[in-house]
PDB file of N, CA and C in Angstrom:
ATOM      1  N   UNK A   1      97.340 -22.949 -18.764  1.00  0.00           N
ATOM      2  CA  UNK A   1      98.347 -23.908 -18.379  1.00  0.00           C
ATOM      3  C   UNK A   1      98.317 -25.062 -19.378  1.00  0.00           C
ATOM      4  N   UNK A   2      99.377 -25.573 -19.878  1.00  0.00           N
ATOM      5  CA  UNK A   2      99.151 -26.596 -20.696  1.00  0.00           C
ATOM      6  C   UNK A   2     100.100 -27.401 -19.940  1.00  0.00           C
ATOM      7  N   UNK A   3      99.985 -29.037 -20.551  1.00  0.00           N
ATOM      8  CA  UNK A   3     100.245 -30.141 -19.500  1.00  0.00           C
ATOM      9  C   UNK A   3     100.225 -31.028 -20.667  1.00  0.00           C
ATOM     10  N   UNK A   4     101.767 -31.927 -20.553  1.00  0.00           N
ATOM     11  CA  UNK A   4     101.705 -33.220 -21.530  1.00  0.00           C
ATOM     12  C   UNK A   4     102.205 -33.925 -20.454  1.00  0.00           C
ATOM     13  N   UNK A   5     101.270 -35.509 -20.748  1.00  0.00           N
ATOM     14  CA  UNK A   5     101.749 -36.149 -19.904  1.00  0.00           C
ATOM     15  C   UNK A   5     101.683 -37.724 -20.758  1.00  0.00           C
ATOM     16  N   UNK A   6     102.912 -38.160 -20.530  1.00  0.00           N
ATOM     17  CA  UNK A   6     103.120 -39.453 -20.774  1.00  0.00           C
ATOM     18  C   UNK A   6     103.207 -40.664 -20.075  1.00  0.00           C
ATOM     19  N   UNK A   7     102.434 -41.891 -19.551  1.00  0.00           N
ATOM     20  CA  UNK A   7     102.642 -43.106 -18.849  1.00  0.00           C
ATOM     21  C   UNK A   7     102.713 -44.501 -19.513  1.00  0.00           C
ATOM     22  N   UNK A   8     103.308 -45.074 -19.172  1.00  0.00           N
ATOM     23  CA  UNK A   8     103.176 -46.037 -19.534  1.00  0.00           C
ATOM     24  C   UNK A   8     102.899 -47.269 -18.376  1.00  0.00           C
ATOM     25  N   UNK A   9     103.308 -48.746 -18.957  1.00  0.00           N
ATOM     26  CA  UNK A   9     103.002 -49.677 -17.789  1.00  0.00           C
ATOM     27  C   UNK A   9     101.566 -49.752 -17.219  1.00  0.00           C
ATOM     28  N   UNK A  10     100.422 -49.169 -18.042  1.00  0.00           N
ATOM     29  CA  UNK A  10      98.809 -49.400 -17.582  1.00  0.00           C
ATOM     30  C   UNK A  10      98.561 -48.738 -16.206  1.00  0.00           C
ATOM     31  N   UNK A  11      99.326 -47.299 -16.215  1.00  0.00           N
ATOM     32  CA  UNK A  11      99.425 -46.644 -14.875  1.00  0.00           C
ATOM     33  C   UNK A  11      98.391 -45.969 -15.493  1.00  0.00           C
ATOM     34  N   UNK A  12      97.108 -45.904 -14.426  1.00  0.00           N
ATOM     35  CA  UNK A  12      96.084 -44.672 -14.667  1.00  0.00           C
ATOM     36  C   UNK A  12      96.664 -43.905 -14.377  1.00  0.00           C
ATOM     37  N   UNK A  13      95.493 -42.506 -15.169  1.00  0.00           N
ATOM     38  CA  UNK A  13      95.688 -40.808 -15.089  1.00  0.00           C
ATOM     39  C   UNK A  13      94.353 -40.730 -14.514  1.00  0.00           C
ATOM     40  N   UNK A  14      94.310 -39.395 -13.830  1.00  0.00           N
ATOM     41  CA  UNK A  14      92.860 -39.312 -13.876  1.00  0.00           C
ATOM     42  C   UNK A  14      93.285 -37.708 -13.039  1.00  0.00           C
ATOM     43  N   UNK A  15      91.921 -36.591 -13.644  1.00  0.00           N
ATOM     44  CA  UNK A  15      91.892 -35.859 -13.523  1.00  0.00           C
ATOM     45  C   UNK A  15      90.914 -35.020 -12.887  1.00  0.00           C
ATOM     46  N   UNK A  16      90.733 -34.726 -11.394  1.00  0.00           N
ATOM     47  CA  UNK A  16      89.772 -34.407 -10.670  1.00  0.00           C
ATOM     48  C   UNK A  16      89.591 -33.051 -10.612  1.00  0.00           C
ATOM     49  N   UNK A  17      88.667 -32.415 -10.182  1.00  0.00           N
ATOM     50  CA  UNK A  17      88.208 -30.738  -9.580  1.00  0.00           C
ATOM     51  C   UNK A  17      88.093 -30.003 -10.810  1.00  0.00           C
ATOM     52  N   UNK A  18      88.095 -28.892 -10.797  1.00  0.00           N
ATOM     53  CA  UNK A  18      88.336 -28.079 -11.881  1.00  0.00           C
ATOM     54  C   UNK A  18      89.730 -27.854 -12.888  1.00  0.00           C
ATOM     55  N   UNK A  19      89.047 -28.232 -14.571  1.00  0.00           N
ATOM     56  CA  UNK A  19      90.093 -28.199 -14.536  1.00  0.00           C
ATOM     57  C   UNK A  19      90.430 -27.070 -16.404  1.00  0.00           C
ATOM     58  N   UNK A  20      91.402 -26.542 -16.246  1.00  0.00           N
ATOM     59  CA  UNK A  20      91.033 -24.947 -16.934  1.00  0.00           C
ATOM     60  C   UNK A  20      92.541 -24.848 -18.080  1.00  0.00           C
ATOM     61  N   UNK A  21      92.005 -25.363 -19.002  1.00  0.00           N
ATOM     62  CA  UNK A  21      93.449 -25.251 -20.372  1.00  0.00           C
ATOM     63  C   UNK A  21      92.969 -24.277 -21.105  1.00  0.00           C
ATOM     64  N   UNK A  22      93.481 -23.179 -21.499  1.00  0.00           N
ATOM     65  CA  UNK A  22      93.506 -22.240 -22.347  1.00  0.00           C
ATOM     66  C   UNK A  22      94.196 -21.383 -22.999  1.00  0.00           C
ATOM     67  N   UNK A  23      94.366 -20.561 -23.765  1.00  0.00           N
ATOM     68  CA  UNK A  23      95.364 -19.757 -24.648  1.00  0.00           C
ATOM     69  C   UNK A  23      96.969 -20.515 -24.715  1.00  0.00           C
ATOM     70  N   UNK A  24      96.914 -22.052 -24.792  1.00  0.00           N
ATOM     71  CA  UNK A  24      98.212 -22.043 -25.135  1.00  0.00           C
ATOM     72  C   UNK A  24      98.455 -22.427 -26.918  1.00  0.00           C
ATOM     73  N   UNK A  25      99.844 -21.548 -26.641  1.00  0.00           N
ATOM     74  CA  UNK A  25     100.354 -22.080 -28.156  1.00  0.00           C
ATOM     75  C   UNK A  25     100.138 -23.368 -28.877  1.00  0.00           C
ATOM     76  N   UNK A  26     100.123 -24.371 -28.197  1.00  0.00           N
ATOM     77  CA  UNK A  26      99.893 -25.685 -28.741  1.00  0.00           C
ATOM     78  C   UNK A  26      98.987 -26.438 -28.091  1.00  0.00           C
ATOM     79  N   UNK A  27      98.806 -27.994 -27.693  1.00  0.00           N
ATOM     80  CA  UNK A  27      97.418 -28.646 -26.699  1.00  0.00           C
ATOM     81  C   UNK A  27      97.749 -27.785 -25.848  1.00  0.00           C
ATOM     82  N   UNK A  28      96.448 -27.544 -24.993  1.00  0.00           N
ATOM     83  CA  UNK A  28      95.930 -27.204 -24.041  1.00  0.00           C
ATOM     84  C   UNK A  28      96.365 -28.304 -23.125  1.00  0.00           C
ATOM     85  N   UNK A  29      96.020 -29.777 -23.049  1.00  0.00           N
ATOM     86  CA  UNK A  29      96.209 -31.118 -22.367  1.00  0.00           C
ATOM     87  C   UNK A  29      96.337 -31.902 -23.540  1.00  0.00           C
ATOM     88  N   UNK A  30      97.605 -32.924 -23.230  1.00  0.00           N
ATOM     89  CA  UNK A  30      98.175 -33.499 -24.085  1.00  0.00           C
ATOM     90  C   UNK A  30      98.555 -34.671 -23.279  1.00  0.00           C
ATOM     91  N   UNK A  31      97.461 -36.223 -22.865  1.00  0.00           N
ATOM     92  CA  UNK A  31      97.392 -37.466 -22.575  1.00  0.00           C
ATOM     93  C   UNK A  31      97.833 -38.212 -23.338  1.00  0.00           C
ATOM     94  N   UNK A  32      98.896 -39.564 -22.337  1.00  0.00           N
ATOM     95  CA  UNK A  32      98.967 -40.885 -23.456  1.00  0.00           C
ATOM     96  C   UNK A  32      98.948 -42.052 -22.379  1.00  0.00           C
ATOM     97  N   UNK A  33      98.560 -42.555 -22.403  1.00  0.00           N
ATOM     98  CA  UNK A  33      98.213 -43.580 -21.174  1.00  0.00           C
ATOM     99  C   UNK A  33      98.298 -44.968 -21.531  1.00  0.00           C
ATOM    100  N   UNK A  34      98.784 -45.852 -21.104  1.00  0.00           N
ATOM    101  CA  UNK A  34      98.182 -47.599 -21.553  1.00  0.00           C
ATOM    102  C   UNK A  34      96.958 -48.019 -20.481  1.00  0.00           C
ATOM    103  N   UNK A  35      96.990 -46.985 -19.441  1.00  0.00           N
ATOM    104  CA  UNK A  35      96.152 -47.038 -18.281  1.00  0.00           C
ATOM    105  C   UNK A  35      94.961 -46.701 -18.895  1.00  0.00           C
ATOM    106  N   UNK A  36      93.490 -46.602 -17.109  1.00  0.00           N
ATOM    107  CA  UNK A  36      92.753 -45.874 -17.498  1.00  0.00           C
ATOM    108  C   UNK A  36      92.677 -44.972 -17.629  1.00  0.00           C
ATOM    109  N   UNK A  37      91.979 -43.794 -18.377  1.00  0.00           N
ATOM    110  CA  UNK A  37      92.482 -42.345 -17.962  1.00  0.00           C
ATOM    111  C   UNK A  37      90.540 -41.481 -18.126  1.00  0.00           C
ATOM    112  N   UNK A  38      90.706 -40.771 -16.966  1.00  0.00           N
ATOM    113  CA  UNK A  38      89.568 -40.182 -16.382  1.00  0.00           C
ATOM    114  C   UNK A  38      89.464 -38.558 -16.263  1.00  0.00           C
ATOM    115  N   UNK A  39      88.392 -38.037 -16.730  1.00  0.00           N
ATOM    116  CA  UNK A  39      88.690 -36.615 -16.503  1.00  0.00           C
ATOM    117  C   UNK A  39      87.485 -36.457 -16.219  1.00  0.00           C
ATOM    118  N   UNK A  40      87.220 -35.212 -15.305  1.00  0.00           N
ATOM    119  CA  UNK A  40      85.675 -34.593 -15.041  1.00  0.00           C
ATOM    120  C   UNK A  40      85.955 -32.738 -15.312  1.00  0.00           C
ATOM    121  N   UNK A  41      84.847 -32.204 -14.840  1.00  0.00           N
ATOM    122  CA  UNK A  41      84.663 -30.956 -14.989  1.00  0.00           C
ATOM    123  C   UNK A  41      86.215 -30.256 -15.945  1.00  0.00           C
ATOM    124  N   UNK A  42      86.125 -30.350 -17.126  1.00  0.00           N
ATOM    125  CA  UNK A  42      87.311 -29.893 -18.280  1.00  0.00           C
ATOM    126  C   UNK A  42      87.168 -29.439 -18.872  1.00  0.00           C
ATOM    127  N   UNK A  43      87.538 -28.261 -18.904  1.00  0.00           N
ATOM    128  CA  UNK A  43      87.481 -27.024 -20.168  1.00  0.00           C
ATOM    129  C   UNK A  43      88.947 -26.854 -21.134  1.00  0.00           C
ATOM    130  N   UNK A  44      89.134 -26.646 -22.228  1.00  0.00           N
ATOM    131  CA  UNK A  44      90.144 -26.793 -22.871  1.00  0.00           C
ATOM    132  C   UNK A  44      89.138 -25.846 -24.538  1.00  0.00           C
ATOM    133  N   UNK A  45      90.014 -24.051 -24.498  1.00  0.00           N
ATOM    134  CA  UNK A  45      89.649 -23.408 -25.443  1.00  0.00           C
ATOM    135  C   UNK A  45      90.768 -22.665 -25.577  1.00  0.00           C
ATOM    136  N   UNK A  46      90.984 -22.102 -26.709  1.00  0.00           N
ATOM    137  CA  UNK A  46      91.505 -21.142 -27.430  1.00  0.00           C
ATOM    138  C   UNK A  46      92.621 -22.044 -27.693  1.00  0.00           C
ATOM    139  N   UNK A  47      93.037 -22.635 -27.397  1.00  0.00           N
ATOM    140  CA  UNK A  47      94.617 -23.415 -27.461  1.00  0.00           C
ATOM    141  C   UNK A  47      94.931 -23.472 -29.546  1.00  0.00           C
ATOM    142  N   UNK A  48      95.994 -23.977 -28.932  1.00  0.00           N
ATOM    143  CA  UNK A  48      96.528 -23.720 -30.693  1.00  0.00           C
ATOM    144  C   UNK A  48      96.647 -22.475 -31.188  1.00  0.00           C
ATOM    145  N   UNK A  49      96.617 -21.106 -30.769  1.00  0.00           N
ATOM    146  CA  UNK A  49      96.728 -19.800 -30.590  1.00  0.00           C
ATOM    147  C   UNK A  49      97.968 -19.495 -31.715  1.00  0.00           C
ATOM    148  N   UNK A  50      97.931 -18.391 -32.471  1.00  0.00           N
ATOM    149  CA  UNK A  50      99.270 -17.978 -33.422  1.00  0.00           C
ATOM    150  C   UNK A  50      99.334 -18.551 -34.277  1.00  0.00           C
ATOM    151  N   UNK A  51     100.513 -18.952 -34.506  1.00  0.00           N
ATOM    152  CA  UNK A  51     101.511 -20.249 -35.569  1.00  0.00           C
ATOM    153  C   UNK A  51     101.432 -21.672 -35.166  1.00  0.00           C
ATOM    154  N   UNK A  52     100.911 -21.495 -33.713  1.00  0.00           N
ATOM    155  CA  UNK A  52     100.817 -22.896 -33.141  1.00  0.00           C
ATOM    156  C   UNK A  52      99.943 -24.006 -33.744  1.00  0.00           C
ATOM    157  N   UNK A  53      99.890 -25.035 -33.531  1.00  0.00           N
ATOM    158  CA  UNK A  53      98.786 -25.903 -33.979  1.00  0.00           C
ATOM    159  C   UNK A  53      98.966 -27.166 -32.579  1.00  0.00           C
ATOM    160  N   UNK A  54      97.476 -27.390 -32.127  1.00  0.00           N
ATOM    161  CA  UNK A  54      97.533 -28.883 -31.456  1.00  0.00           C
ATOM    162  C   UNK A  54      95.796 -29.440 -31.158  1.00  0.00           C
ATOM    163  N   UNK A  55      95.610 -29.350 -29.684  1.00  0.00           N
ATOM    164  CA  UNK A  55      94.445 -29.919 -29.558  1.00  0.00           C
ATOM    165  C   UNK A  55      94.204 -28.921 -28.436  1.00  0.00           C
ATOM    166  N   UNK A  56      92.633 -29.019 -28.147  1.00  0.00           N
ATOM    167  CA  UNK A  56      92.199 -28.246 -27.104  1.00  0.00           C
ATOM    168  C   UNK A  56      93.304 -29.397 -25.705  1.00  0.00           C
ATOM    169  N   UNK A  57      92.217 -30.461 -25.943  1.00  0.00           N
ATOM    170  CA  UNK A  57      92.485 -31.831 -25.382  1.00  0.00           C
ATOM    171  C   UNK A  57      92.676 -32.813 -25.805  1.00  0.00           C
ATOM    172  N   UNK A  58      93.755 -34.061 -25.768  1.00  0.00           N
ATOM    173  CA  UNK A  58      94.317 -35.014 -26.654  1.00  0.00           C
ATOM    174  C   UNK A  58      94.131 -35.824 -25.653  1.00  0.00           C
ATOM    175  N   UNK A  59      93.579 -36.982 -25.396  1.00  0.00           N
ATOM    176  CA  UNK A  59      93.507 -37.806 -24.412  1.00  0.00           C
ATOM    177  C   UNK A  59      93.850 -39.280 -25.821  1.00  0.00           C
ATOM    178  N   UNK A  60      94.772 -40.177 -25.271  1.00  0.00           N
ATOM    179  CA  UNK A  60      95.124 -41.230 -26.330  1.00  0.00           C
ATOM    180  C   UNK A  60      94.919 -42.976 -25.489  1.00  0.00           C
ATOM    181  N   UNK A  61      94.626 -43.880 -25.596  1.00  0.00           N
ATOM    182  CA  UNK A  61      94.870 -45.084 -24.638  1.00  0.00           C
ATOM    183  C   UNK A  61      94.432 -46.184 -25.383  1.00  0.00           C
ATOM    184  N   UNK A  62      95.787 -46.669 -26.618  1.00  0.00           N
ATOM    185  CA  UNK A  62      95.315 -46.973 -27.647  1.00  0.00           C
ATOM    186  C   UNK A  62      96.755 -48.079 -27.852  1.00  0.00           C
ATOM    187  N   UNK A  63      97.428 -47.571 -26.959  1.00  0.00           N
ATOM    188  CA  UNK A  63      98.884 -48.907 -27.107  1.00  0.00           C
ATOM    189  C   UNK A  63      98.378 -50.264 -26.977  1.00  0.00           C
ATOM    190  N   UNK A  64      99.330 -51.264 -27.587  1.00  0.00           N
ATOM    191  CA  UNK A  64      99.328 -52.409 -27.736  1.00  0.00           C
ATOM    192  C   UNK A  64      99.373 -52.498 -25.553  1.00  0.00           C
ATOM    193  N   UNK A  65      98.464 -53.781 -25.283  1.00  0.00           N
ATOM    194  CA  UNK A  65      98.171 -54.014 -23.799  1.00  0.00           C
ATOM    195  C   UNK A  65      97.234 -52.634 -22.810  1.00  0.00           C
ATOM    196  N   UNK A  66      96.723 -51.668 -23.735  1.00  0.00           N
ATOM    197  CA  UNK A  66      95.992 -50.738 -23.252  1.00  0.00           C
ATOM    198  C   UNK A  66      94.616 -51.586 -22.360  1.00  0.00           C
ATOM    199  N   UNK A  67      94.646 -50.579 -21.522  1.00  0.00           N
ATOM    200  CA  UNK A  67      93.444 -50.992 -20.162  1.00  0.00           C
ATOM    201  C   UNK A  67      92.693 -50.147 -20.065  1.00  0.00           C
ATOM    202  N   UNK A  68      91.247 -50.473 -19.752  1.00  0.00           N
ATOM    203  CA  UNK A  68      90.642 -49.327 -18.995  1.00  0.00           C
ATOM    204  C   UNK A  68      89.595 -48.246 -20.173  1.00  0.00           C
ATOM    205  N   UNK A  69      90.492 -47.912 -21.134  1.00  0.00           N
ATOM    206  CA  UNK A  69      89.617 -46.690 -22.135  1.00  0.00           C
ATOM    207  C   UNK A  69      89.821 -45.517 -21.146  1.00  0.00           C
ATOM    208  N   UNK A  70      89.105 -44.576 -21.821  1.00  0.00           N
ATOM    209  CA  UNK A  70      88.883 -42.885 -21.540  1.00  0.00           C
ATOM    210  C   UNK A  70      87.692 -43.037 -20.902  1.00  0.00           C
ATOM    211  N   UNK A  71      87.465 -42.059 -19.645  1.00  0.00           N
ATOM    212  CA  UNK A  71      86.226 -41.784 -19.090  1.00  0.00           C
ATOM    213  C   UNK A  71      85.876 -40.755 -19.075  1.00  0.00           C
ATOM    214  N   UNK A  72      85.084 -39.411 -19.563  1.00  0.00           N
ATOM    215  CA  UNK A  72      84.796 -38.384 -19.397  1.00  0.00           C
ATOM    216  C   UNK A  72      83.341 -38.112 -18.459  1.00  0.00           C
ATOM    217  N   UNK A  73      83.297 -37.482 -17.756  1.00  0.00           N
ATOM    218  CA  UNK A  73      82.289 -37.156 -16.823  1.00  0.00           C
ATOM    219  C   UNK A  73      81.952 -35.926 -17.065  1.00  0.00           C
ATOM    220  N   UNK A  74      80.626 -35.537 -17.576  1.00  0.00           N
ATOM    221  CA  UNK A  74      80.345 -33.730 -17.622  1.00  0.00           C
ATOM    222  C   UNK A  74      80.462 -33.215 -16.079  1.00  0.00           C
ATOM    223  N   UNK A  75      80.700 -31.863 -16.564  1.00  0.00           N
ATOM    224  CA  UNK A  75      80.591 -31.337 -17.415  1.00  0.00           C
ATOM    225  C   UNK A  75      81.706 -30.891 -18.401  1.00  0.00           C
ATOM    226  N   UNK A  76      82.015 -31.040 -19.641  1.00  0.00           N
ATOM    227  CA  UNK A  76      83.476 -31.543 -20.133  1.00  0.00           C
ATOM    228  C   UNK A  76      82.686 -29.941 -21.155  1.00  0.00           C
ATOM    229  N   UNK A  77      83.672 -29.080 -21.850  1.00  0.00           N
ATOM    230  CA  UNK A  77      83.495 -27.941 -22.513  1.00  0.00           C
ATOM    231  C   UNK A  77      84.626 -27.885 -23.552  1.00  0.00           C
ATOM    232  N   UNK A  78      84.392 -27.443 -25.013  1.00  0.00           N
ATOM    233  CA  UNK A  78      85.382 -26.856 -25.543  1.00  0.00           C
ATOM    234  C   UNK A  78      84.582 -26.030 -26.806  1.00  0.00           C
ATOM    235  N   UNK A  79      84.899 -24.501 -26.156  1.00  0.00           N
ATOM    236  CA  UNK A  79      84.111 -23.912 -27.090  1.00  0.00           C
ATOM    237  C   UNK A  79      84.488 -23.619 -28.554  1.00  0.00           C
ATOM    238  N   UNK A  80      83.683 -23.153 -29.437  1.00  0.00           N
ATOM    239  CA  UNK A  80      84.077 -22.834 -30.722  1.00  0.00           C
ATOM    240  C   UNK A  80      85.296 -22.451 -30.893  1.00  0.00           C
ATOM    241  N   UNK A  81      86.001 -21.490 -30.021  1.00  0.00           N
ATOM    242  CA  UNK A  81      87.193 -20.819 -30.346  1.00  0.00           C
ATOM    243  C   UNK A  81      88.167 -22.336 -30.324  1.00  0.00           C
ATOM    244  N   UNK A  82      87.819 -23.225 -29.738  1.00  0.00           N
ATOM    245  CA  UNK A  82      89.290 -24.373 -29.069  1.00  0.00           C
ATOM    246  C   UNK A  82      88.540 -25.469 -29.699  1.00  0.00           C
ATOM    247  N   UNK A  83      89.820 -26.616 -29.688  1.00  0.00           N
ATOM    248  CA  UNK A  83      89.210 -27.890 -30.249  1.00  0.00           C
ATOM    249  C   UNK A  83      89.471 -28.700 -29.285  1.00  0.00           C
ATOM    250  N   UNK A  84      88.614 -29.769 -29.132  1.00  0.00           N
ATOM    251  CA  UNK A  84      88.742 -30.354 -28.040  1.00  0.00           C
ATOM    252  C   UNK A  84      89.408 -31.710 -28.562  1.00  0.00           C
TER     253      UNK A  84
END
């Protein structure tokens, strides 16, 4: 499953339970947040597959008035085949 998600306005993301990006053509998960943005248990491999090109996982929270930063909680994974 791949997933882009865009917020703005310092609205957190945050990403709970299991969570499983793989074999897509381009990111796997594709974040942009001014918020905080949080992820736990995340796997993100093989992505970028073919002709494609992206990220396993792209997490960004880097705009002008950004809050909060990135939080990652293990167990976070991206194996050799994927980039995280």
């Amino acid at each position: 499953m791949a997933v882009q998600l865009r917020r703005a306005h310092q609205q957190p993301v945050s990403l709970t339970g299991s969570q499983l990006f793989e074999e897509n053509s381009n990111s796997g998960l594709y974040v942009i947040s001014s918020g905080q943005i949080t992820a736990a248990n995340l796997t993100a491999r093989g992505n970028a597959i073919g002709a494609g090109s992206g990220y396993g996982a792209h997490l960004a929270n880097d705009g002008a008035g950004s809050v909060g930063g990135i939080t990652l909680t293990e167990p976070i994974s991206s194996p050799a085949t994927g980039a995280a």
